[in-house]
Protein backbone atom coordinates (compact mmCIF):
# COMPACT_ATOMS: atom_id res chain seq x y z
CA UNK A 1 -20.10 19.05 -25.52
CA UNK A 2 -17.74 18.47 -22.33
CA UNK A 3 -16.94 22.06 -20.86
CA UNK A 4 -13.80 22.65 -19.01
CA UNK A 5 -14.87 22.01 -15.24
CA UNK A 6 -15.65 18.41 -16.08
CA UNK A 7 -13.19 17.84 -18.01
CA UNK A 8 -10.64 18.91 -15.40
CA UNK A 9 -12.67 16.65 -13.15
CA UNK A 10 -12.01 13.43 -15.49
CA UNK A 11 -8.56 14.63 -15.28
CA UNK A 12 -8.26 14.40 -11.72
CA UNK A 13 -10.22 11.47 -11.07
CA UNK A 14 -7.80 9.54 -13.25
CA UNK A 15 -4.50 11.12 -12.27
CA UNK A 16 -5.86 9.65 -8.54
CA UNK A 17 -6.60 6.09 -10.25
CA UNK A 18 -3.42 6.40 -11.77
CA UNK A 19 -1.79 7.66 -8.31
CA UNK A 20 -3.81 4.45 -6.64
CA UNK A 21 -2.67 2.10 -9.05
CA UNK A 22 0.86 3.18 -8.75
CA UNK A 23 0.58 2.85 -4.85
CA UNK A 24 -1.07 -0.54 -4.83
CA UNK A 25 1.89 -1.79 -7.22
CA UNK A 26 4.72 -0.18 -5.13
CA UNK A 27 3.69 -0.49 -1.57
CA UNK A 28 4.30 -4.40 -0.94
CA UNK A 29 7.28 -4.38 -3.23
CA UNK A 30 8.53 -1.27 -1.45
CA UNK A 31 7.45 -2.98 2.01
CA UNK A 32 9.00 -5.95 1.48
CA UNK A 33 12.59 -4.97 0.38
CA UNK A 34 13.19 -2.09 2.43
CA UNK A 35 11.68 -3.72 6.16
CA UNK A 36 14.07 -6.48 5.06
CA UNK A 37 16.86 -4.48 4.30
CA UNK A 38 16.26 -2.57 7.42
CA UNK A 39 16.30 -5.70 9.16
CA UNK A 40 19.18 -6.99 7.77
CA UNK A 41 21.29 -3.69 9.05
CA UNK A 42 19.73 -2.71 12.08
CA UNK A 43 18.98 -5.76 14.54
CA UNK A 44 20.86 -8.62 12.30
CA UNK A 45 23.83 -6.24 11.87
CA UNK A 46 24.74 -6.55 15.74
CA UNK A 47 23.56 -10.56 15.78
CA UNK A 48 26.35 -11.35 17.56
CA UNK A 49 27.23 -9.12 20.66
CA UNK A 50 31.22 -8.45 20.54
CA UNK A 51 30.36 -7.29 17.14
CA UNK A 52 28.64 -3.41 18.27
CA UNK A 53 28.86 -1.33 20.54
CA UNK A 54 25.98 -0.05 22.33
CA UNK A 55 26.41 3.48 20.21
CA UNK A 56 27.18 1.40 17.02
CA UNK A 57 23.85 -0.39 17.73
CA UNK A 58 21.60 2.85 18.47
CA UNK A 59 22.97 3.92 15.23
CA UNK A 60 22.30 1.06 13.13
CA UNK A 61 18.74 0.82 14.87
CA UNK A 62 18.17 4.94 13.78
CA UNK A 63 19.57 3.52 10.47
CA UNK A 64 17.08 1.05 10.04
CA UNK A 65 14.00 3.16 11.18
CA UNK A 66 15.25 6.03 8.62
CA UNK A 67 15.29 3.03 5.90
CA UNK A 68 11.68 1.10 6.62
CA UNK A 69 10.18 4.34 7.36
CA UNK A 70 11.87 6.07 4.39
CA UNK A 71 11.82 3.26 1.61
CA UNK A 72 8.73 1.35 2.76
CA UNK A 73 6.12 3.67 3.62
CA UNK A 74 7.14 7.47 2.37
CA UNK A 75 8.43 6.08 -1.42
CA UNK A 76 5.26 4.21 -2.46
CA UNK A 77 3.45 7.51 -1.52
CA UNK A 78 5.85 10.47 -3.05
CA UNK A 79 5.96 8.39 -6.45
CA UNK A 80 2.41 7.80 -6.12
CA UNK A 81 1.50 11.54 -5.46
CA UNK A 82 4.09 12.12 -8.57
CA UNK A 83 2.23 9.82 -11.29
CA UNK A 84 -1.07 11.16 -10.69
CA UNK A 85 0.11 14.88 -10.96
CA UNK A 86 1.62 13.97 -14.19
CA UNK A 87 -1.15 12.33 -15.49
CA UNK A 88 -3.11 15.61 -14.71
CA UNK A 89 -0.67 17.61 -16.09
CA UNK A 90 -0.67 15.34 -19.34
CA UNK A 91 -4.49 15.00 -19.79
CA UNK A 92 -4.75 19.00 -19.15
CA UNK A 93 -2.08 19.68 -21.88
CA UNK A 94 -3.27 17.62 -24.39
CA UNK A 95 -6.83 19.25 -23.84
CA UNK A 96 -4.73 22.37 -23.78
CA UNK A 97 -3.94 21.10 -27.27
CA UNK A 98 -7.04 20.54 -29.34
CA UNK A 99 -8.41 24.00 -28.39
């Protein structure tokens, strides 16, 4: 018989293999896109130099760290930290369920 501490152990471990799994997916997809679509406003947006001015430029350059920093790195993690509390949540509930 499987009492309830290691049961809510298994539930944990895989809400974090789910979590993992979920990172390891989104992270170079995330990467990818958003450092390119930070590239493409920030430095590539003032390519040529009549285009910006230099506050137009710091602005696009804050732009661009918001978006790499934002998209690439923190979304990967928040969804990531969001699948494996719902897995928890759903492996708890349906144990929840059969008692």
């Amino acid at each position: 018989m499987v009492t309830g501490k290691k049961s809510n152990r298994k539930a944990n471990g895989l809400g974090c293999l789910a979590g993992g799994l979920v990172f390891c997916l989104l992270f170079p997809l995330c990467f990818f896109f958003f450092g390119w679509l930070s590239f493409a406003v920030g430095p590539m947006g003032c390519a040529l130099p009549s285009q910006c001015s230099a506050a137009a430029a710091f602005m696009k350059g804050i732009l661009s760290l918001i978006l790499f920093f934002g998209g690439g790195l923190a979304l990967p993690i928040f969804l990531s930290c969001a699948v494996g509390k719902a897995v928890r949540f759903g492996l708890s509930r349906r144990k929840n369920n059969r008692t």
